[in-house]
C-alpha atoms as a PDB file:
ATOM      1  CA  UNK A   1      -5.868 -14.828   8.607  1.00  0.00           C
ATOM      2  CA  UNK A   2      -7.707 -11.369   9.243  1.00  0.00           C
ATOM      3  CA  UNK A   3      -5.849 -11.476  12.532  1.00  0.00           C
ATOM      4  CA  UNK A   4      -2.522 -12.177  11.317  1.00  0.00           C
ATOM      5  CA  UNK A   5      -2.178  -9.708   8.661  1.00  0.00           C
ATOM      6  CA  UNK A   6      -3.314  -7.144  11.535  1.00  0.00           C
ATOM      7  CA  UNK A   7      -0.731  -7.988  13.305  1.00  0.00           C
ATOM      8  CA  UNK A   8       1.456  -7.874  10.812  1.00  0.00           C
ATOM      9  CA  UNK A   9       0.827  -4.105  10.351  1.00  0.00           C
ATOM     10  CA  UNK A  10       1.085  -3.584  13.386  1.00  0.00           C
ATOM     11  CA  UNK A  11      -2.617  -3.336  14.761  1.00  0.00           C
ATOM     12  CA  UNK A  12      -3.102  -4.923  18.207  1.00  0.00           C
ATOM     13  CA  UNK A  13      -6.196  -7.570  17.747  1.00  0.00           C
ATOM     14  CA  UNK A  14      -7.121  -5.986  21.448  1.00  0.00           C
ATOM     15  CA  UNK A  15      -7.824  -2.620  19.526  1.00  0.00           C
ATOM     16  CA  UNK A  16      -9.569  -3.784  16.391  1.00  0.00           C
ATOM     17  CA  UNK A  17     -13.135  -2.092  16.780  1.00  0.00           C
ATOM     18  CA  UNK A  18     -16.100  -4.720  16.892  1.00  0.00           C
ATOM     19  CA  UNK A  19     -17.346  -5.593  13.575  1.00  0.00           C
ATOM     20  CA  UNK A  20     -13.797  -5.140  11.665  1.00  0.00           C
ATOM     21  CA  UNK A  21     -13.323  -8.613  10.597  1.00  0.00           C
ATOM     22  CA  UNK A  22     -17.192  -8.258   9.035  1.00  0.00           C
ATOM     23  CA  UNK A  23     -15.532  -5.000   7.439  1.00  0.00           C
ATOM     24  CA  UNK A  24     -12.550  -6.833   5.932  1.00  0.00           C
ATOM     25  CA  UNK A  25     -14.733  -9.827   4.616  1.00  0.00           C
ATOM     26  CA  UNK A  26     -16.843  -7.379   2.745  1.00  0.00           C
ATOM     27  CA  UNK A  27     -13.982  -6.121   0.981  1.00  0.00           C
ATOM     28  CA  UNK A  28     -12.496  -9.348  -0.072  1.00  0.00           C
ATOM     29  CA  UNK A  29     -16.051  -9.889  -1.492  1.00  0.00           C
ATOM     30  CA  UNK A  30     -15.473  -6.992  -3.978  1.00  0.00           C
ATOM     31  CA  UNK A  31     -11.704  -8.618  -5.038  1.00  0.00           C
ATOM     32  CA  UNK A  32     -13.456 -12.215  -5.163  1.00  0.00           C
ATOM     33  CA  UNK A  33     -16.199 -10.499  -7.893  1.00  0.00           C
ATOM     34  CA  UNK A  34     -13.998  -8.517  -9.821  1.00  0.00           C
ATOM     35  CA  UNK A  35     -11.471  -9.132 -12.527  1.00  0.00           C
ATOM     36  CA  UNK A  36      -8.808  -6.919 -11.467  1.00  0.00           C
ATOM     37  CA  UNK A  37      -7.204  -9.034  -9.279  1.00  0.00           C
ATOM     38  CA  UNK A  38      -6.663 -12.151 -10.987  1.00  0.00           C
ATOM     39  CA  UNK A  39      -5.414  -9.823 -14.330  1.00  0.00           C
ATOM     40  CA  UNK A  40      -3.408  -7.793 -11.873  1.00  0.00           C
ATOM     41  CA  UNK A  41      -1.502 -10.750 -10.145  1.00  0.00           C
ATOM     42  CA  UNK A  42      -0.876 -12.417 -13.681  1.00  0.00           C
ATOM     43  CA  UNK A  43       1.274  -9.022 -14.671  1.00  0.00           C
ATOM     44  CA  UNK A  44       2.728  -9.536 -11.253  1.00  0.00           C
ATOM     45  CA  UNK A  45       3.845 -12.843 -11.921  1.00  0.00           C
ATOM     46  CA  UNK A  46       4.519 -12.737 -15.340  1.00  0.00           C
ATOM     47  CA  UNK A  47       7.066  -9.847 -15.108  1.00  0.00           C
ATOM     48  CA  UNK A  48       8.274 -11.775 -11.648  1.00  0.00           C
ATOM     49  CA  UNK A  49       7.728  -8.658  -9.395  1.00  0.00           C
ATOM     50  CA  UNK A  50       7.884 -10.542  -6.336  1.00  0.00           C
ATOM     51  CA  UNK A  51      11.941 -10.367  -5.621  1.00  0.00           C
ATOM     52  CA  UNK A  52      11.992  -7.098  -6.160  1.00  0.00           C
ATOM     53  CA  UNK A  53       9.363  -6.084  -4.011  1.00  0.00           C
ATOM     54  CA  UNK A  54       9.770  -8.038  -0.983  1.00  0.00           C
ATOM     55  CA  UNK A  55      13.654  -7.215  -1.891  1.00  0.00           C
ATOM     56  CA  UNK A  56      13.227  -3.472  -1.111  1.00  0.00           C
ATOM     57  CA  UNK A  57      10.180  -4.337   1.585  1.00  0.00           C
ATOM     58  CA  UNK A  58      12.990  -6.173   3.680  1.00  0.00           C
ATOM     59  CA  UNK A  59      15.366  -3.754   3.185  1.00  0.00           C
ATOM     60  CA  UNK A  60      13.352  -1.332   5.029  1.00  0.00           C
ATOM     61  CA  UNK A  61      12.388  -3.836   7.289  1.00  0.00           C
ATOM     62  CA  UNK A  62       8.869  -3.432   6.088  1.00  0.00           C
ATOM     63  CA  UNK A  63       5.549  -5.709   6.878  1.00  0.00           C
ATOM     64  CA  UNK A  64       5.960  -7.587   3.406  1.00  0.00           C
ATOM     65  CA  UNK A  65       1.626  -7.264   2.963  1.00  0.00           C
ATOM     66  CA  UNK A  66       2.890  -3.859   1.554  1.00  0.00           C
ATOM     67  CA  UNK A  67       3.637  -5.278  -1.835  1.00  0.00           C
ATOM     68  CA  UNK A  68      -0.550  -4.869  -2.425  1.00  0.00           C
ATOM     69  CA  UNK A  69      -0.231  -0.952  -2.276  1.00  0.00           C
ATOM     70  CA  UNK A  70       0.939  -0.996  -5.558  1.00  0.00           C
ATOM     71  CA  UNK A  71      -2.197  -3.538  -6.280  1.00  0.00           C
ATOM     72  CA  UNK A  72      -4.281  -1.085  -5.102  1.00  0.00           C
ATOM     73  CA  UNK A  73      -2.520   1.675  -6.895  1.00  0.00           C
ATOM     74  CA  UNK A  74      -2.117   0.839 -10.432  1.00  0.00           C
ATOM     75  CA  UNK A  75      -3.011  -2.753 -10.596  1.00  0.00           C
ATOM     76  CA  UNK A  76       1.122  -3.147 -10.557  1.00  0.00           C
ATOM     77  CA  UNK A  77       0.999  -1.088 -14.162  1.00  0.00           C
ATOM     78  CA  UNK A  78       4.268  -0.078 -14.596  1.00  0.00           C
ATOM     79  CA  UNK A  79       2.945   2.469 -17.019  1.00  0.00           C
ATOM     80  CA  UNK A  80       0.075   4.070 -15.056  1.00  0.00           C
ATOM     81  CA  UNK A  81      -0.528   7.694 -15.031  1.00  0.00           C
ATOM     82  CA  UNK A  82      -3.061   9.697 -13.107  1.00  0.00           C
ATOM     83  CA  UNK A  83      -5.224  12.581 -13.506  1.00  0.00           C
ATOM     84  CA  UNK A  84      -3.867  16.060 -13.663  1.00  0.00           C
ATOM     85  CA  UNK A  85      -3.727  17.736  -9.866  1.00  0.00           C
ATOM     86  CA  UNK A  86      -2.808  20.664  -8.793  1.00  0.00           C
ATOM     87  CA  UNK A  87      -0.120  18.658  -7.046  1.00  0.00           C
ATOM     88  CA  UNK A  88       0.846  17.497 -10.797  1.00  0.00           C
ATOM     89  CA  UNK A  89       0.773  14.136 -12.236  1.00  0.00           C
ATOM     90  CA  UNK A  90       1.370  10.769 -10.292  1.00  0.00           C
ATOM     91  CA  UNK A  91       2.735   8.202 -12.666  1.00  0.00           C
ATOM     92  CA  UNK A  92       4.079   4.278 -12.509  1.00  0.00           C
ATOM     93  CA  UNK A  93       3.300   1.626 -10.255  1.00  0.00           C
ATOM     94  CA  UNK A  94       3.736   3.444  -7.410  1.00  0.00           C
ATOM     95  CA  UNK A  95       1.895   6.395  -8.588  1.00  0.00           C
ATOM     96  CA  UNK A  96       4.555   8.651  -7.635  1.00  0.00           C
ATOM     97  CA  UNK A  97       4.282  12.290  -7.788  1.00  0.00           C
ATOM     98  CA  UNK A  98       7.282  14.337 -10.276  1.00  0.00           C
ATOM     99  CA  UNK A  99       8.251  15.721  -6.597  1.00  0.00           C
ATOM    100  CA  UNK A 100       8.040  13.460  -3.958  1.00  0.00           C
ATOM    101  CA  UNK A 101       9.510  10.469  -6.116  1.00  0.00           C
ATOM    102  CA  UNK A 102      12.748  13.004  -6.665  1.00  0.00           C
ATOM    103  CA  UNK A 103      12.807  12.996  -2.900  1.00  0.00           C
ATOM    104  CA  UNK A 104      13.498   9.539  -2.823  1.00  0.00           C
ATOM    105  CA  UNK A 105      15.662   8.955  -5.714  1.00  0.00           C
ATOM    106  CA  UNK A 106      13.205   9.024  -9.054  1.00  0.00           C
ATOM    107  CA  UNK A 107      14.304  11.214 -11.721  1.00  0.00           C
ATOM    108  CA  UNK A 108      11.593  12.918 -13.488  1.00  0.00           C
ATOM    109  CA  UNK A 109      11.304  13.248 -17.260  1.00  0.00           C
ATOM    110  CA  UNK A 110      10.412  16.733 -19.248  1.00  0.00           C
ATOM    111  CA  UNK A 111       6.835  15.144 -19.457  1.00  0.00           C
ATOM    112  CA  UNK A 112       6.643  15.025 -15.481  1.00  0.00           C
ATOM    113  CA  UNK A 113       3.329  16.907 -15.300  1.00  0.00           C
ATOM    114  CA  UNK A 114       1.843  15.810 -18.632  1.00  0.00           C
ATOM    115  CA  UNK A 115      -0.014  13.062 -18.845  1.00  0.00           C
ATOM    116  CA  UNK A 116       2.351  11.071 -21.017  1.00  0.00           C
ATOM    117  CA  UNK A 117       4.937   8.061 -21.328  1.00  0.00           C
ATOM    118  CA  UNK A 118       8.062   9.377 -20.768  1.00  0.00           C
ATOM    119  CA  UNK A 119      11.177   6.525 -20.993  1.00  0.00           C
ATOM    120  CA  UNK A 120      13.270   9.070 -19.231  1.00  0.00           C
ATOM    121  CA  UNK A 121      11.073   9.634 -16.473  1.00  0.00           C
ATOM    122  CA  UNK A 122      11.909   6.826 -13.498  1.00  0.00           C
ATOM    123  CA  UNK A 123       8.899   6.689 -12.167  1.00  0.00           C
ATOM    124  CA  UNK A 124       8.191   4.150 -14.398  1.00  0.00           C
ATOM    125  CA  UNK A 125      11.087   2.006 -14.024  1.00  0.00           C
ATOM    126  CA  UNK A 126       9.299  -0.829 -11.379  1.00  0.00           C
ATOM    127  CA  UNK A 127      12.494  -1.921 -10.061  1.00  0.00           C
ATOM    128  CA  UNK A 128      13.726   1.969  -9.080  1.00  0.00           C
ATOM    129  CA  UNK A 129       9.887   3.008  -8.092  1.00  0.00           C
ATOM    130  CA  UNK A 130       9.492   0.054  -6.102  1.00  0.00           C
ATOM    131  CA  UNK A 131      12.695   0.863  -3.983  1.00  0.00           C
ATOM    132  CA  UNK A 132      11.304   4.478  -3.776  1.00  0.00           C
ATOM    133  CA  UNK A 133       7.829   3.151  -2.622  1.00  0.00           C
ATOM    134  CA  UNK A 134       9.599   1.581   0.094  1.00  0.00           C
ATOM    135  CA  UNK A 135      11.993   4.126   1.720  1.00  0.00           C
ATOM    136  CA  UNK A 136       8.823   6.285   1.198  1.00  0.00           C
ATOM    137  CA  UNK A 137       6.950   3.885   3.765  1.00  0.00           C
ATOM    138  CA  UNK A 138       9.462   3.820   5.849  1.00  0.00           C
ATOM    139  CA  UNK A 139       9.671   7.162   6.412  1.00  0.00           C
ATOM    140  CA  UNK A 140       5.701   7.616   6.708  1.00  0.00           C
ATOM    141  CA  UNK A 141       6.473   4.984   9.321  1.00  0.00           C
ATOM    142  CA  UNK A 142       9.466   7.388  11.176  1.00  0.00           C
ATOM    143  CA  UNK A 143       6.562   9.978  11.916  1.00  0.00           C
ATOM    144  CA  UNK A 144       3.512  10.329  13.572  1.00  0.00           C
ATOM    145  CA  UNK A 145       2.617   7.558  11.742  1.00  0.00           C
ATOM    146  CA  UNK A 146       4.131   5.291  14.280  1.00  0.00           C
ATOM    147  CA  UNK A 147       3.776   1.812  14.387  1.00  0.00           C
ATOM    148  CA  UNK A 148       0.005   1.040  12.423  1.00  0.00           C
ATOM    149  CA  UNK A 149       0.452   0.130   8.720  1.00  0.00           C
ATOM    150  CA  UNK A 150      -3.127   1.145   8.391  1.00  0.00           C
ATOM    151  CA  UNK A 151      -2.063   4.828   9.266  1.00  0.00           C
ATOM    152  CA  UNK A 152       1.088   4.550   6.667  1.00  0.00           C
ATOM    153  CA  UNK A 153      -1.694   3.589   4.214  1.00  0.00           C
ATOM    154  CA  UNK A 154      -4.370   6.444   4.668  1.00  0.00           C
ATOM    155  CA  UNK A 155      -0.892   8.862   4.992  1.00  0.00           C
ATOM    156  CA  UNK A 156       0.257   7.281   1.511  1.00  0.00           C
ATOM    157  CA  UNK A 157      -3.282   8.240  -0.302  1.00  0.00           C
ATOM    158  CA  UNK A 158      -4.564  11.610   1.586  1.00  0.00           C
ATOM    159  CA  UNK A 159      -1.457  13.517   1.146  1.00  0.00           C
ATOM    160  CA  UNK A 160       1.479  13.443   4.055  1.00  0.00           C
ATOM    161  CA  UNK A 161       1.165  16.729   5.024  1.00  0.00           C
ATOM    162  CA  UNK A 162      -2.277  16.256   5.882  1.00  0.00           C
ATOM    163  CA  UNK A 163      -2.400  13.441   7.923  1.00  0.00           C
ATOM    164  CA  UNK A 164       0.507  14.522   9.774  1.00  0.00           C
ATOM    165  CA  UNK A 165      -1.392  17.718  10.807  1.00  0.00           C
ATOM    166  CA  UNK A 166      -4.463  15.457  11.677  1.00  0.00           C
ATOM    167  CA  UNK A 167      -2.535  12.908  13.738  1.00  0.00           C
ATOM    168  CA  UNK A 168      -0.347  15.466  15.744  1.00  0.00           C
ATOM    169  CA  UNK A 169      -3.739  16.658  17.749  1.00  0.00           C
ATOM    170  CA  UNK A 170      -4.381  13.263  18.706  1.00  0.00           C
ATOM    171  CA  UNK A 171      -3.350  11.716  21.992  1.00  0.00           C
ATOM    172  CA  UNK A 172       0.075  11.077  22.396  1.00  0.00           C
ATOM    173  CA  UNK A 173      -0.243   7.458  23.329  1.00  0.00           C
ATOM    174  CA  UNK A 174      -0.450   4.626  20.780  1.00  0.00           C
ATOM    175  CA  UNK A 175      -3.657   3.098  22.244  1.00  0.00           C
ATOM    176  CA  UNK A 176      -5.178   6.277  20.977  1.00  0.00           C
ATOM    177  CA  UNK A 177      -3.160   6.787  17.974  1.00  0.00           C
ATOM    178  CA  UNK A 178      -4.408   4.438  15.384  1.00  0.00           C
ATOM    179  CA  UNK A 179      -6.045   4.115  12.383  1.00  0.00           C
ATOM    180  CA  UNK A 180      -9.528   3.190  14.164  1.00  0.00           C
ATOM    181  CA  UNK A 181      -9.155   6.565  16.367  1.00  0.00           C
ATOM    182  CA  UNK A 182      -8.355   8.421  13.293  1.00  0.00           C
ATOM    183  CA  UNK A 183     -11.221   7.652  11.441  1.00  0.00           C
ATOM    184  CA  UNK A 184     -13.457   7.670  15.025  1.00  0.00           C
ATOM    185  CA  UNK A 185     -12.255  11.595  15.439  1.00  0.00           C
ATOM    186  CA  UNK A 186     -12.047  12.828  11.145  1.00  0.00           C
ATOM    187  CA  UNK A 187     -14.850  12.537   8.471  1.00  0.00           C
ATOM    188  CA  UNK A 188     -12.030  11.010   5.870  1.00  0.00           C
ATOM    189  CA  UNK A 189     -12.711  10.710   2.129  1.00  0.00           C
ATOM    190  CA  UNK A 190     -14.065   7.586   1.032  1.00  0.00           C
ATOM    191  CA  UNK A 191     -11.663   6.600  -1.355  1.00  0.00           C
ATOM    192  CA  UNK A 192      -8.994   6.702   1.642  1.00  0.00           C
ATOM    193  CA  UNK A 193     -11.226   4.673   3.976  1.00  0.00           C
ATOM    194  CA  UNK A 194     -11.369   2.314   0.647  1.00  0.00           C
ATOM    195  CA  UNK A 195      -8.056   2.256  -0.488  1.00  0.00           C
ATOM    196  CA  UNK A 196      -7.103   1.034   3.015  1.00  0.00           C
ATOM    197  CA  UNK A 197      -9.653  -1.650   2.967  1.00  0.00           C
ATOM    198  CA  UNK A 198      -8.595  -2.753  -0.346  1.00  0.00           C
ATOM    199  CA  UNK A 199      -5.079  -2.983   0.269  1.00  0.00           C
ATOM    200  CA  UNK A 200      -5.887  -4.975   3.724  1.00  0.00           C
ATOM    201  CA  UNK A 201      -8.258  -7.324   2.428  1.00  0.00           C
ATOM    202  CA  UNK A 202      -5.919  -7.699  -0.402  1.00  0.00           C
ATOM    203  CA  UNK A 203      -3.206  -8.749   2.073  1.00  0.00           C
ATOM    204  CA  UNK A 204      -5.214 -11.637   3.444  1.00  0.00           C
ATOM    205  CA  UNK A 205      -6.395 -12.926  -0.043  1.00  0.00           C
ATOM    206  CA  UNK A 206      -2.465 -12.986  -0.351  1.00  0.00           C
ATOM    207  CA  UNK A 207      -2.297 -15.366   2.288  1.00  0.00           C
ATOM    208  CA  UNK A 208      -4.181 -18.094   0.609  1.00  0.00           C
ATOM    209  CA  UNK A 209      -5.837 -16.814  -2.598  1.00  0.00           C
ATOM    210  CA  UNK A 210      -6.922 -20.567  -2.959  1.00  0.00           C
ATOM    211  CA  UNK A 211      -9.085 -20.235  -0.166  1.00  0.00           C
ATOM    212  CA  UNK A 212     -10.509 -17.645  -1.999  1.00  0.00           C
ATOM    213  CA  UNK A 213     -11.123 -19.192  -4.682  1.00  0.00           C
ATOM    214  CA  UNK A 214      -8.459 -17.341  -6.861  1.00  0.00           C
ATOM    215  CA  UNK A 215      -6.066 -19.573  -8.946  1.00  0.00           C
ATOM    216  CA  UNK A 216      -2.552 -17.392  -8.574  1.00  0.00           C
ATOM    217  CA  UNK A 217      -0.116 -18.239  -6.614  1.00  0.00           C
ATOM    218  CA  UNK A 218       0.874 -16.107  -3.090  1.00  0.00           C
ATOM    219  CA  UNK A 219       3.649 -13.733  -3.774  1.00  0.00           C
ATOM    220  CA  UNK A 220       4.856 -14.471   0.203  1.00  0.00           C
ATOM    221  CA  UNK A 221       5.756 -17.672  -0.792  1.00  0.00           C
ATOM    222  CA  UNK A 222       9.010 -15.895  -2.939  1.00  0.00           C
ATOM    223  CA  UNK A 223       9.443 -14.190   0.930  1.00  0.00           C
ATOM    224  CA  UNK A 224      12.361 -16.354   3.222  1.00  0.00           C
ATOM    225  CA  UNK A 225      10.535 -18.649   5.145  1.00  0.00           C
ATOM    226  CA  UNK A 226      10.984 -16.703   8.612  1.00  0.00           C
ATOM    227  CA  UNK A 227       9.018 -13.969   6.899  1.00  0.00           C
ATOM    228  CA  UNK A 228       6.407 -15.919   5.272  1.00  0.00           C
ATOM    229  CA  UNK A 229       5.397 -17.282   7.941  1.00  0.00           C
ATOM    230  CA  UNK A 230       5.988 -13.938  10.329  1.00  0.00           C
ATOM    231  CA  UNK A 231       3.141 -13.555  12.954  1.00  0.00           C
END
């Protein structure tokens, strides 16, 4: 399942660095002894996110494990708001910023930098975010991002700008160009070595969270059956 959901992202197995699938299993260990999960994926299910996401995933034509950024992000809170940055205040499920989410369509309230509610603001809208979140990805994906999802996923949580920068003096060849040669030639935060982790391990617990030993359901199986079963 590890192997699959790399592939699905994009990453070659013949490039995953010895001692990844060890990596990934130590991850799902954290989701398997935490609550969050389970409580997250109930609010997923409850408020029958699925359609939507893998609606706007597909639309992109998107790997559909992306629908556990949001997991990762706000626990698929549709009214989660961050800390105050001097980039402002990232809010919704998505965890948009007031200016990036206006780049793709989110209209931001007159509480866009306070850390408030704000029914105007639609950032918090899931349906409208989760669209956003997607054409956002996709255009991650249209730069020097390339081809590995894991790369879209440190780009989504270090800053764009950034990791643009950072990937443009790497080798121009996509055997050298990946997420395991990123983090082999920069000293990257933590939390962005987590949050892609997270996410990734997430993804394969979506696969089977019986296996697991979760009791929800996989939100793939709302996916067509050519893409459910993809890879």
């Amino acid at each position: 399942m590890i192997i699959k959901v790399a592939r699905e992202f994009g990453e070659s197995e013949l490039e995953l660095p010895d001692g990844f699938v060890e990596e990934v299993k130590r991850y799902i260990k954290y989701w398997q002894g935490s609550s969050r999960m389970p409580q997250a994926m109930a609010r997923f299910e409850q408020n029958n996110y699925a359609p939507d996401v893998i609606a706007a995933l597909e639309k992109e034509s998107l790997p559909l494990h992306f629908m556990f950024l949001p997991l990762q992000e706000s626990n698929y809170n549709t009214q989660a708001i961050g800390p105050e940055t001097r980039f402002g205040v990232a809010k919704g499920a998505w965890q948009f910023l007031a200016s990036t989410g206006q780049e793709y369509g989110l209209s931001a309230g007159p509480l866009a930098n306070v850390r408030e509610y704000d029914e105007q603001d639609a950032r918090f809208d899931f349906k409208k975010s989760t669209k956003a979140g997607a054409k956002y990805l996709k255009y991650i994906y249209s730069t020097e991002a390339q081809a590995s999802g894991l790369l879209v996923m440190a780009d989504y949580n270090y800053g764009h700008n950034r990791v643009r920068s950072m990937i443009k003096r790497m080798p121009d060849n996509p055997r050298d160009k990946n997420f395991w040669k990123f983090i082999q030639r920069y000293q990257i935060p933590k939390e962005t070595y987590d949050y892609v982790f997270y996410i990734f391990a997430a993804a394969v617990i979506g696969e089977d969270p019986k296996h697991f030993g979760f009791t929800f359901k996989s939100p793939l199986l709302h996916a067509p059956k050519d893409q459910s079963e993809k890879g």
